[in-house]
Protein backbone atom coordinates (compact mmCIF):
# COMPACT_ATOMS: atom_id res chain seq x y z
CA UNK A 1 -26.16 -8.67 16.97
CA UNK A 2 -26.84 -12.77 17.09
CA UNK A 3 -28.46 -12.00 20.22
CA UNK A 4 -30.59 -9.89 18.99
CA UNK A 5 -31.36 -12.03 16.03
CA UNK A 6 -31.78 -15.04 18.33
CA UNK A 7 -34.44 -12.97 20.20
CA UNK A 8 -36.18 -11.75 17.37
CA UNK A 9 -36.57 -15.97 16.03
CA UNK A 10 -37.37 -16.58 19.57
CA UNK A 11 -40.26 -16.38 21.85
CA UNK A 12 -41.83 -13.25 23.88
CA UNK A 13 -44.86 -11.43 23.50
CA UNK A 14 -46.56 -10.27 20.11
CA UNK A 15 -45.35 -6.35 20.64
CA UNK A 16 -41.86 -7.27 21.78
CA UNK A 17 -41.84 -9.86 18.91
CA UNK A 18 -42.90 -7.02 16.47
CA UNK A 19 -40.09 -4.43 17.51
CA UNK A 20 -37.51 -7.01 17.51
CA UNK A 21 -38.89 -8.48 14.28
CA UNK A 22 -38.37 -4.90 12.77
CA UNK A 23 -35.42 -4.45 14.22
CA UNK A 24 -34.23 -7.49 12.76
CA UNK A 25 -35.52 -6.55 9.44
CA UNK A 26 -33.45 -3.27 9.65
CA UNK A 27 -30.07 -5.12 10.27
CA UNK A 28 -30.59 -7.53 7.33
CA UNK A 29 -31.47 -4.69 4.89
CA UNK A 30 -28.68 -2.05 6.33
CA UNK A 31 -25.71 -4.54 7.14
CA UNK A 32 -22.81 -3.83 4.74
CA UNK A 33 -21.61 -7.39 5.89
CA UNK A 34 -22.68 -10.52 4.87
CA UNK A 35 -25.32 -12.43 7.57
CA UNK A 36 -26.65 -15.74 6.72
CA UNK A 37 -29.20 -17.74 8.70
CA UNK A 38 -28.51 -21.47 7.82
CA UNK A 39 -30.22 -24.91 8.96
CA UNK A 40 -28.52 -27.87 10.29
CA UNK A 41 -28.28 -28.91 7.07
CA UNK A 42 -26.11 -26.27 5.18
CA UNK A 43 -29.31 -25.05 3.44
CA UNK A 44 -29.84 -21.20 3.66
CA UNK A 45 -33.00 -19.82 5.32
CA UNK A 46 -31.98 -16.21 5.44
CA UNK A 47 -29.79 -13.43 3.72
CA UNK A 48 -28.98 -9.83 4.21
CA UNK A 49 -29.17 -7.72 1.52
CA UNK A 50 -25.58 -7.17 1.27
CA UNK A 51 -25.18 -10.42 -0.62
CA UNK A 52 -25.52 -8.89 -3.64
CA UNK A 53 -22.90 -6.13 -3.19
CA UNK A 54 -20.12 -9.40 -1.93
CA UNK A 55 -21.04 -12.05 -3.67
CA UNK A 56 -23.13 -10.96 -6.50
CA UNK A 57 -26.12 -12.58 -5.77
CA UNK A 58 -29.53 -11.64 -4.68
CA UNK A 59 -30.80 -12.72 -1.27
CA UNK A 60 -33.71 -14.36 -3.07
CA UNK A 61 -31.35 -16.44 -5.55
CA UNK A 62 -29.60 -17.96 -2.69
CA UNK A 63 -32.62 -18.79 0.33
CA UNK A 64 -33.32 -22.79 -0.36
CA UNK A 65 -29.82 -23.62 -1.91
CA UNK A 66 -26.88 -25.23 -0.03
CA UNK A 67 -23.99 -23.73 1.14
CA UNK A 68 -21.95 -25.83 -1.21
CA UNK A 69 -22.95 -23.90 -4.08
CA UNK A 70 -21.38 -20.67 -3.31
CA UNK A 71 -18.48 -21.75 -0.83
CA UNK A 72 -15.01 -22.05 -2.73
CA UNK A 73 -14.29 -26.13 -2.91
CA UNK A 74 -11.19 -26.21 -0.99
CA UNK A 75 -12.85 -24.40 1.83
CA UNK A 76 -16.06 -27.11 2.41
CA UNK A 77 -14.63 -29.45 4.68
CA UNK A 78 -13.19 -27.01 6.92
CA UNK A 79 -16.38 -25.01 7.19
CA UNK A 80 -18.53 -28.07 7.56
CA UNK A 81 -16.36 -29.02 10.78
CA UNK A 82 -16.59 -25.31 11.83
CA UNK A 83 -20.13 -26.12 11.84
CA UNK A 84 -20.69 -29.31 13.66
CA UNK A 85 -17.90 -28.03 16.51
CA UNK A 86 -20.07 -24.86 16.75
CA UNK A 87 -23.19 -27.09 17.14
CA UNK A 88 -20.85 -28.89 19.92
CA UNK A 89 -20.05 -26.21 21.85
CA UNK A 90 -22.68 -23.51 21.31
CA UNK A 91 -20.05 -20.99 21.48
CA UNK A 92 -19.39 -18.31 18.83
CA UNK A 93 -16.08 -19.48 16.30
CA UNK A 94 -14.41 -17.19 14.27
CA UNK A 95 -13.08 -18.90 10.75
CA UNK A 96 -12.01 -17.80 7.79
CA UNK A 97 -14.03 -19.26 4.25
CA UNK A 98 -14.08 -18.18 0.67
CA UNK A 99 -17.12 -17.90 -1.81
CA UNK A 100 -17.61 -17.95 -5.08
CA UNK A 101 -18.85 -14.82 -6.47
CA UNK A 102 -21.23 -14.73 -9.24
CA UNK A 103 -18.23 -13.80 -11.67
CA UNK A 104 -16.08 -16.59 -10.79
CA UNK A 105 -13.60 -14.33 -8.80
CA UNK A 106 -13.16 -16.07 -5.51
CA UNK A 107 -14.02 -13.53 -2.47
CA UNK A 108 -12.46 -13.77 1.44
CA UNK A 109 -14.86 -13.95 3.78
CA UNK A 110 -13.89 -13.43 7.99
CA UNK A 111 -16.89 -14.87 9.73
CA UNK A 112 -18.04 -15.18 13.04
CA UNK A 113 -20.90 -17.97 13.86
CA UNK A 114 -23.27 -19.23 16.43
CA UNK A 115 -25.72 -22.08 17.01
CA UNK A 116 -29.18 -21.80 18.17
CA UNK A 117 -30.25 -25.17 19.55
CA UNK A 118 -33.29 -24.40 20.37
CA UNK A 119 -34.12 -23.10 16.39
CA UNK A 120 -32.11 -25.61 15.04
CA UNK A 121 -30.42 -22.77 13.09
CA UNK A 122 -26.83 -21.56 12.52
CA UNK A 123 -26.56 -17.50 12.54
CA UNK A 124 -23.24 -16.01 11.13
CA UNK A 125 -22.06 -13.02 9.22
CA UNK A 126 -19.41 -12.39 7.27
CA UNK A 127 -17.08 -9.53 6.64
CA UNK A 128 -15.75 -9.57 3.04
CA UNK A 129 -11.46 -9.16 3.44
CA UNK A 130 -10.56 -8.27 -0.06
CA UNK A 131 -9.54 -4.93 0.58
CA UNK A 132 -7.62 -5.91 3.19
CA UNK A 133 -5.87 -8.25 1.96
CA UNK A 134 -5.04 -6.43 -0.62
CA UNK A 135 -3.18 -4.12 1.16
CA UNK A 136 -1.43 -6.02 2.93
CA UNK A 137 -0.14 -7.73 0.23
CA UNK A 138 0.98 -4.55 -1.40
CA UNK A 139 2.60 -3.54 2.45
CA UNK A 140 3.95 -7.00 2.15
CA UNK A 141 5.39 -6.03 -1.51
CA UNK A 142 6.67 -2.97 -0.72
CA UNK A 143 8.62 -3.83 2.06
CA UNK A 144 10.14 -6.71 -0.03
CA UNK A 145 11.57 -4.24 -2.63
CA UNK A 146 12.45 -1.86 0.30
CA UNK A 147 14.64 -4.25 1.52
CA UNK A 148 15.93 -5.65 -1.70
CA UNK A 149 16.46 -2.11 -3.02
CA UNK A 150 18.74 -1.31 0.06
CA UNK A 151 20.05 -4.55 0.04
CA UNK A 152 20.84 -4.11 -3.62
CA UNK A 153 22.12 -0.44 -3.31
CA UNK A 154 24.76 -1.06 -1.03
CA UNK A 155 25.79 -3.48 -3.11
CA UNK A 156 25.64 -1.59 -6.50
CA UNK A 157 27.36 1.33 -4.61
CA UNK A 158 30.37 -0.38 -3.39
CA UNK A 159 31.05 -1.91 -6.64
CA UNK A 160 30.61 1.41 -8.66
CA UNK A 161 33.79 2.63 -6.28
CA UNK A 162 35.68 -0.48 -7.67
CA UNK A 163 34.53 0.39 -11.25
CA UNK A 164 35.48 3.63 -10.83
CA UNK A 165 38.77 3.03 -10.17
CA UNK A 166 39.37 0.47 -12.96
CA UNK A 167 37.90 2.96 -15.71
CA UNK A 168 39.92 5.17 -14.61
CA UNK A 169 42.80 3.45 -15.17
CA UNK A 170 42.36 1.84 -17.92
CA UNK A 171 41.23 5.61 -19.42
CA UNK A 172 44.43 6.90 -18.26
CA UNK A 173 46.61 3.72 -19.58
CA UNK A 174 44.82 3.62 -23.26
CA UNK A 175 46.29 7.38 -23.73
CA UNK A 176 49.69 6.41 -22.53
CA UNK A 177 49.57 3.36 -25.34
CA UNK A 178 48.07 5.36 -27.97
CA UNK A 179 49.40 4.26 -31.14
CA UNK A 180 50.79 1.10 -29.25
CA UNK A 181 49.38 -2.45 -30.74
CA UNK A 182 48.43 -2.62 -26.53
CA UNK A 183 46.22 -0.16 -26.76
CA UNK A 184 43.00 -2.48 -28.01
CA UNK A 185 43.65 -4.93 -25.27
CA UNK A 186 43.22 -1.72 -23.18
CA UNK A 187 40.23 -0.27 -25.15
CA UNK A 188 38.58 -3.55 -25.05
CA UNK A 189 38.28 -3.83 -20.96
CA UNK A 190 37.02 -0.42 -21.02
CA UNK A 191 34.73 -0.73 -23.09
CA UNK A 192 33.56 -3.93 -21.01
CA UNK A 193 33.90 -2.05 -17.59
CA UNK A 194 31.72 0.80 -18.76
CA UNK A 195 29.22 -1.64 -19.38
CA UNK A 196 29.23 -3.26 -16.05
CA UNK A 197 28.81 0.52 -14.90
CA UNK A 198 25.68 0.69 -16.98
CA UNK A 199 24.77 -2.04 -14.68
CA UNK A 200 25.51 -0.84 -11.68
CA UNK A 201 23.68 2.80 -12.47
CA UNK A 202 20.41 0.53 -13.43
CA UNK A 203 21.02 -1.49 -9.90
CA UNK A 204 21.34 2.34 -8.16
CA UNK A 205 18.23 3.52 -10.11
CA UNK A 206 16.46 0.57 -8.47
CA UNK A 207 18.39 1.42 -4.74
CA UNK A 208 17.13 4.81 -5.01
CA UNK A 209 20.88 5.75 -5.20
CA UNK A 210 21.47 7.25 -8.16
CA UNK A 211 22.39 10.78 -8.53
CA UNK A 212 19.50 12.89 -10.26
CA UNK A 213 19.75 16.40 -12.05
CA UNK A 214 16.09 16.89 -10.75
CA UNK A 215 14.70 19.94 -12.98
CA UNK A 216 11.45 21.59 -14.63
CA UNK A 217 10.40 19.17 -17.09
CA UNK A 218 7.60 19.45 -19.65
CA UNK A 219 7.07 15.87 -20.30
CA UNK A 220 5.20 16.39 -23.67
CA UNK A 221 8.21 17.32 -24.87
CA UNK A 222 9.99 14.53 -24.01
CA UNK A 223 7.84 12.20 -24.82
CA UNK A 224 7.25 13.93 -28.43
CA UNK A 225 11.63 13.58 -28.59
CA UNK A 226 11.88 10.20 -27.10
CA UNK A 227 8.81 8.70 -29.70
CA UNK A 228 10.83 9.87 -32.69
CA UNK A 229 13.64 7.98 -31.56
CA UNK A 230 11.55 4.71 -30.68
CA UNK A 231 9.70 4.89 -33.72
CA UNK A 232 13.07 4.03 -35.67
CA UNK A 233 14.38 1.74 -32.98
CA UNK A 234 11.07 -0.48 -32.09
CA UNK A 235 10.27 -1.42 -35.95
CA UNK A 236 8.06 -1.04 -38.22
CA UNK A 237 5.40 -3.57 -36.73
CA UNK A 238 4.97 -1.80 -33.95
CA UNK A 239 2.61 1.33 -34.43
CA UNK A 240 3.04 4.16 -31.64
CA UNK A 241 0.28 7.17 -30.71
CA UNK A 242 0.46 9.41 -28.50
CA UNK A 243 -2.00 11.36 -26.73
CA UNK A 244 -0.57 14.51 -24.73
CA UNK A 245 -2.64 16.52 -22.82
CA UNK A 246 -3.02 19.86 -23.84
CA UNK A 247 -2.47 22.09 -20.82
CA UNK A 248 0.35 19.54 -19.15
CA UNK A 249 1.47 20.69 -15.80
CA UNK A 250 5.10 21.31 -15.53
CA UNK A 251 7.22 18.16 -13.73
CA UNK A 252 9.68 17.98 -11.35
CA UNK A 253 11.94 14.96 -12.72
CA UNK A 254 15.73 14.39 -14.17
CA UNK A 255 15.08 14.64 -17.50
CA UNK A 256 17.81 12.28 -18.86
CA UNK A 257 16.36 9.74 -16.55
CA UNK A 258 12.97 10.06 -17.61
CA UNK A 259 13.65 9.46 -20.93
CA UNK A 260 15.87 6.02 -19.98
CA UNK A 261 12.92 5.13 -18.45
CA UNK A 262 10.22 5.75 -21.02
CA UNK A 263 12.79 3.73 -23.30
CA UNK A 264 12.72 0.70 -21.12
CA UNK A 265 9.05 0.84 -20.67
CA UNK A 266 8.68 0.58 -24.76
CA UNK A 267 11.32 -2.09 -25.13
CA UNK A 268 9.16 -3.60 -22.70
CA UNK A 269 6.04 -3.39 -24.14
CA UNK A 270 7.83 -4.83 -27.96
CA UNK A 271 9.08 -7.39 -26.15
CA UNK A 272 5.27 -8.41 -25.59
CA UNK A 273 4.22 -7.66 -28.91
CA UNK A 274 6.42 -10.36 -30.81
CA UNK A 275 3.87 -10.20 -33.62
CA UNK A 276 3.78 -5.94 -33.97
CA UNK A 277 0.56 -4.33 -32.13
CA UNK A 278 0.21 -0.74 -30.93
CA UNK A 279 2.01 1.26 -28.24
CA UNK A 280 -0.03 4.29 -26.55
CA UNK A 281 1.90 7.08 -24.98
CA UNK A 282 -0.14 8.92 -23.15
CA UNK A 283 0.01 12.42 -20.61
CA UNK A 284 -2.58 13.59 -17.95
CA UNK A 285 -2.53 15.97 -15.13
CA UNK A 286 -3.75 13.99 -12.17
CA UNK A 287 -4.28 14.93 -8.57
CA UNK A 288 -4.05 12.28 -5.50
CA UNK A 289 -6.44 12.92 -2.70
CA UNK A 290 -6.30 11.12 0.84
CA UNK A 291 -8.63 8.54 -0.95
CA UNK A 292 -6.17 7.95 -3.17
CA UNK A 293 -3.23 7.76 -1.60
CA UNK A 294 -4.01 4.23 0.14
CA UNK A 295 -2.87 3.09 -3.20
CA UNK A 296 -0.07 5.03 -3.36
CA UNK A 297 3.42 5.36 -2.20
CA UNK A 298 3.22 9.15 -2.81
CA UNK A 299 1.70 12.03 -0.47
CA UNK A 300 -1.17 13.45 -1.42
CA UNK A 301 -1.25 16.51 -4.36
CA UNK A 302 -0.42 16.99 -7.93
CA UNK A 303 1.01 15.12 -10.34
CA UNK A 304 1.91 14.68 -13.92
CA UNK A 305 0.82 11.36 -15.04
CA UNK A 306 2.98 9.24 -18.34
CA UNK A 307 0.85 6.15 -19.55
CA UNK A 308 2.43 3.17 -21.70
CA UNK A 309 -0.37 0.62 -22.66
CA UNK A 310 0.67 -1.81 -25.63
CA UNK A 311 -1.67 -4.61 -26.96
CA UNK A 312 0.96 -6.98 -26.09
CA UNK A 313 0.55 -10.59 -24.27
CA UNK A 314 0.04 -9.51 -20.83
CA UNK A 315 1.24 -10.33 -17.72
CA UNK A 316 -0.54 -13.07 -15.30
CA UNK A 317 -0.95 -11.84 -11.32
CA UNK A 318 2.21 -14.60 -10.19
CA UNK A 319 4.19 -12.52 -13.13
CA UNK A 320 2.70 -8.54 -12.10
CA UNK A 321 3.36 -9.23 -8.49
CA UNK A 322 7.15 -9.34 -8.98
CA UNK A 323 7.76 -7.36 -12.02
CA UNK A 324 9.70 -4.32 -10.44
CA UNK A 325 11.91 -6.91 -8.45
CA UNK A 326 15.36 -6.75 -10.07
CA UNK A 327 16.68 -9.49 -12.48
CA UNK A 328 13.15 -11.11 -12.83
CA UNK A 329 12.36 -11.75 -15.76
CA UNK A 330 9.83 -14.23 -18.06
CA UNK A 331 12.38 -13.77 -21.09
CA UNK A 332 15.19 -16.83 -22.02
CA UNK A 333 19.07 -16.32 -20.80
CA UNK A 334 20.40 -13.90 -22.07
CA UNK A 335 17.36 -11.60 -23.48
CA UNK A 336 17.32 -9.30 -20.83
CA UNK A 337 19.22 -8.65 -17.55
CA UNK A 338 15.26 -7.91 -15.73
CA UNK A 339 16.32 -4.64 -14.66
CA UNK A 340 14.35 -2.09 -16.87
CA UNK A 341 10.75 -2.07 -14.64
CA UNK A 342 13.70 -2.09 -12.08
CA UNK A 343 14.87 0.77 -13.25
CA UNK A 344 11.76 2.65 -13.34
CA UNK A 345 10.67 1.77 -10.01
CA UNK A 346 13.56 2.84 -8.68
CA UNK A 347 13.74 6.32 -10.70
CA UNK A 348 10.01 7.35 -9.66
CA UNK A 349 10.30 6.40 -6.02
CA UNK A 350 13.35 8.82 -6.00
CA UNK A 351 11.60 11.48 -7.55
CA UNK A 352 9.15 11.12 -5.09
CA UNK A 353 6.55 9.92 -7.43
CA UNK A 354 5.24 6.15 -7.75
CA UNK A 355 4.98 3.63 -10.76
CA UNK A 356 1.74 1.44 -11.00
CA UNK A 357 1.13 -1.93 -13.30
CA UNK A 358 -2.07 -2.82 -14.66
CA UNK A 359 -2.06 -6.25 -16.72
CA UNK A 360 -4.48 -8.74 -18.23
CA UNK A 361 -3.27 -12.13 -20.13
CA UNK A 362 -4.10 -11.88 -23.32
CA UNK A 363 -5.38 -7.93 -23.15
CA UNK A 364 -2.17 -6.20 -23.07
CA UNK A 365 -0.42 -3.93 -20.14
CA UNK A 366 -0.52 -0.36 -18.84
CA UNK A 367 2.50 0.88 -16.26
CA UNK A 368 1.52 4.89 -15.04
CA UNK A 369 4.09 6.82 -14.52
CA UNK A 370 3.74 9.86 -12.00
CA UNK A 371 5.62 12.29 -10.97
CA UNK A 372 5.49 15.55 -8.72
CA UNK A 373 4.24 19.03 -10.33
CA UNK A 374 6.62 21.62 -10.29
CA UNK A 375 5.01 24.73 -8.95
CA UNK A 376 5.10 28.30 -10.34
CA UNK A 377 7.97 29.29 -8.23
CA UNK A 378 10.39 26.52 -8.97
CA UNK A 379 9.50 27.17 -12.69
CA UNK A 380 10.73 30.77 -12.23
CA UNK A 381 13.68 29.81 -10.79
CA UNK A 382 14.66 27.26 -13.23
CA UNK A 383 14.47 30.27 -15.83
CA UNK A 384 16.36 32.03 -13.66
CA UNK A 385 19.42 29.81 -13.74
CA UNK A 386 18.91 28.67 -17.28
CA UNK A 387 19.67 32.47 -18.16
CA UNK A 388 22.84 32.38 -15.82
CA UNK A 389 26.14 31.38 -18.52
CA UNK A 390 28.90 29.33 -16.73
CA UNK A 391 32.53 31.48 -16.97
CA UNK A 392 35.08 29.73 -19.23
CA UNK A 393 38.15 27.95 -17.54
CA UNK A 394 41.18 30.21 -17.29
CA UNK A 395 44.41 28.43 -17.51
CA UNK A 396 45.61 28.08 -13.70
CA UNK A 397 42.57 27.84 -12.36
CA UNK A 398 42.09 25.19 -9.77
CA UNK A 399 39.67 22.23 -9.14
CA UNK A 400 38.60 20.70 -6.17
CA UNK A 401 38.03 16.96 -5.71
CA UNK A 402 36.15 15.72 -3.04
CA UNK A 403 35.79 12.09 -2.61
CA UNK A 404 35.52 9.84 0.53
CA UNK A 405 36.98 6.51 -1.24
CA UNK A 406 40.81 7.14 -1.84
CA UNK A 407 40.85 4.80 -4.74
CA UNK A 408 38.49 6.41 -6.44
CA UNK A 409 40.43 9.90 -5.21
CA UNK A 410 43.49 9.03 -6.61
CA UNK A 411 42.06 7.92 -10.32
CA UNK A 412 39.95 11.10 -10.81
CA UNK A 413 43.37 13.52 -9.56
CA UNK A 414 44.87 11.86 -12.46
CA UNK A 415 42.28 12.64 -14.59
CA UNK A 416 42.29 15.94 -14.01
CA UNK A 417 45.83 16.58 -13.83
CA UNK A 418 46.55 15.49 -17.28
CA UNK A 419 43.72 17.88 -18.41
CA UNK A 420 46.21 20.88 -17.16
CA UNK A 421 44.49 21.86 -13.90
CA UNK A 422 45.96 22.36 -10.38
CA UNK A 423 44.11 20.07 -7.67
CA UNK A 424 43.14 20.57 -4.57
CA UNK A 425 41.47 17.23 -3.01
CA UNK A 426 40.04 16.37 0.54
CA UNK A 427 38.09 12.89 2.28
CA UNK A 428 34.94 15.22 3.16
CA UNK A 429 32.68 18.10 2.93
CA UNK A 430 33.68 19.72 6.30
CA UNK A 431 37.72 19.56 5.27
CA UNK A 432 37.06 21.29 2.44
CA UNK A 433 35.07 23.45 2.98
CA UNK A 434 37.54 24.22 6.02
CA UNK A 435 40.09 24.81 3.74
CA UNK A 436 38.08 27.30 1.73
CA UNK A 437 37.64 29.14 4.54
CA UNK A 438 41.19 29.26 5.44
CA UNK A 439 42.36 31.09 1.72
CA UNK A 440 42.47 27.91 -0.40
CA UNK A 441 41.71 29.34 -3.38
CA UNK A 442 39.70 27.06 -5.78
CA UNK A 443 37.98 29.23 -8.47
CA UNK A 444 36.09 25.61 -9.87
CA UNK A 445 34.69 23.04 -7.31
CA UNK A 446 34.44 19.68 -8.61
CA UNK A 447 32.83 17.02 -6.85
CA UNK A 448 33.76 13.45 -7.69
CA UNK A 449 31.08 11.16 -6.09
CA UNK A 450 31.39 7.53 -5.81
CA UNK A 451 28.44 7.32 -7.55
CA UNK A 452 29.79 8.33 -10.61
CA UNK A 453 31.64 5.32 -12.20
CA UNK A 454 33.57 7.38 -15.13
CA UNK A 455 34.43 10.73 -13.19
């Protein structure tokens, strides 16, 4: 392309002049990147139509002006050394430089530039990197939480088996000192431990680890429940609407989840509005095509969509780049332990959905939950089992435990035993189910996963 547009400056005759001229013409009006002829001087001579599409101006308000109005300040010096080494060498460089776009927002350029000594000129173009670089810095984000998250959920997992086997204890020693004056002291560190297990389930919601009762949601309803509820918890400063779409699709989500999360997201949002404001709840059916899903973690498809915009303070890009990373948080010790957009994350990437932050300073936020449609058939089937009543335990019958940690074993035979039941227990799936097959009759299966702090 310089070649051509050195030829087209240069000399030959009139006709071959005239194509290339035309040809020349054709690039400058066509090219979707930015090319800028430019004298020894830094003063433009030249610009393709394009500038007004990358840097908001039109080629005409730019010819005659210097390049230092429109390059970003920190970015001069290099580009004027660019400049004289490419008027050293006559070779074509490849630099990076950022302008100024009309706005104010500052735009990344990739150029590539050559001299022409015998025109005196400079000819580069430049290939605006915005959308690029914006998705790498969303790979780069995502595979930071990916490795937190597993980081984090190993970590959150092991410790739930520890917590599971002190609750149980100290569930099984606060009935054996009922009426005791020992049994507060008991009492008291379960009460404390089943907190630290709230913790633990939020760090496993982030991990993608917790266990989910995944079912046929209809999220209206939800949302019309869960509003009640944070009308009388958020205050009367805070004013809450909520716009449901009419013809919702069905969702496939955990619906006990869902509702944690659409707490956390309020609590959030009146944690931004110190001074009251308004909180909109809103539902949509949406559907991600290819074209979308560049900006999603999600496959392409349908989705049901659960909007939370308040008219809070806003969040400023340093803050929105790390909000779903546990324990951050803008709020003093002690306000919050920075794991509810934790939470959330963790809760739609699960249920194979995505979560997506949209903030402003001063202008409030908006975090989209979506999450997958549940088709006809898995609606049918959900009616199916909801019609289906669970038999009533006959004394004698017998339970079996299945557990892989024998801490955590041990606590929840306990448990059961002093409910009346016989127990059966094994380390794994394939022993059990072994033993099933050999005539170990176990009219109930129970099975007590490490996940579960309290079983």
């Amino acid at each position: 392309m310089f070649r051509d547009l050195l030829r087209a400056l240069g000399g030959g005759d009139d006709r071959e002049r005239q194509a290339e001229n035309a040809i020349n013409r054709r690039i400058f009006e066509t090219s979707l990147d930015l090319i800028l002829v430019v004298d020894r001087k830094g003063n433009f001579l030249r610009i393709s139509s394009s500038s007004l599409a990358i840097v908001g101006y039109r080629p005409e308000e730019m010819v005659g002006r210097s390049g230092v109005d429109f390059v970003y300040p920190p970015d001069l010096d290099p580009t004027r050394n660019e400049m004289r080494m490419g008027r050293k060498g006559r070779l074509m460089r490849s630099f990076d430089c950022r302008y100024v776009h009309k706005d104010g927002r500052v735009v990344p350029l990739a150029w590539a530039g050559v001299w022409s000594e015998e025109e005196q000129q400079h000819f580069f173009i430049g290939r605006d990197m915005t959308d690029r670089l914006a998705a790498e810095d969303r790979l780069r984000r995502a595979q930071r939480l990916e490795a937190v998250g597993q980081l984090t959920g190993g970590i959150a997992h092991d410790f739930n088996n520890l917590l599971a086997v002190i609750i149980g204890n100290l569930d099984l020693l606060e009935q054996d000192l009922a009426g005791s004056p020992a049994a507060q002291y008991a009492a008291a560190a379960l009460k404390a431990s089943l907190r630290g297990a709230e913790l633990t389930r939020q760090l496993l919601a982030f991990g993608r680890r917790q266990p989910l009762d995944t079912k046929v949601v209809d999220l209206n309803d939800r949302v019309e429940k869960t509003s009640g509820l944070l009308r009388r918890t958020l205050g009367e400063t805070i004013e809450i609407t909520t716009l449901l779409h009419p013809d919702l699709w069905p969702a496939l989500a955990d619906p006990v989840q869902f509702d944690a999360a659409l707490v956390n997201l309020a609590i959030n949002s009146r944690d931004a509005m110190r001074n009251g404001g308004r909180l909109t709840i809103e539902t949509e059916n949406r559907r991600l095509d290819e074209l979308h899903g560049a900006d999603f973690e999600v496959a392409p498809g349908d989705y049901v969509m659960v909007a939370v915009t308040d008219t809070g303070t806003g969040m400023p890009p340093e803050v929105l780049a790390r909000a779903f990373e546990p324990f951050f948080t803008t709020k003093g010790p002690g306000e919050a332990s920075g794991l509810g957009l934790s939470m959330v994350f963790g809760f739609a990437r699960q249920s194979k959905g995505d979560v997506k932050i949209y903030s402003e300073v001063g202008q409030g936020t908006t975090v989209r939950l979506y999450l997958p449609r549940a088709t006809d058939a898995q609606a049918r089937a959900e009616d199916v089992a909801g019609d289906a009543a669970l038999p009533l335990a006959r004394p004698g019958e017998r339970i079996m435990i299945v557990e892989d940690n024998p801490e955590v074993r041990n606590v929840v035979i306990q448990q059961v035993r002093s409910l009346g039941y016989d127990v059966v227990a094994d380390e794994n799936a394939v022993s059990a189910l072994q033993r099933l097959r050999q005539g170990g009759s176990a009219s109930t299966c129970c099975s007590a996963t490490s996940s579960c702090p309290a079983a």
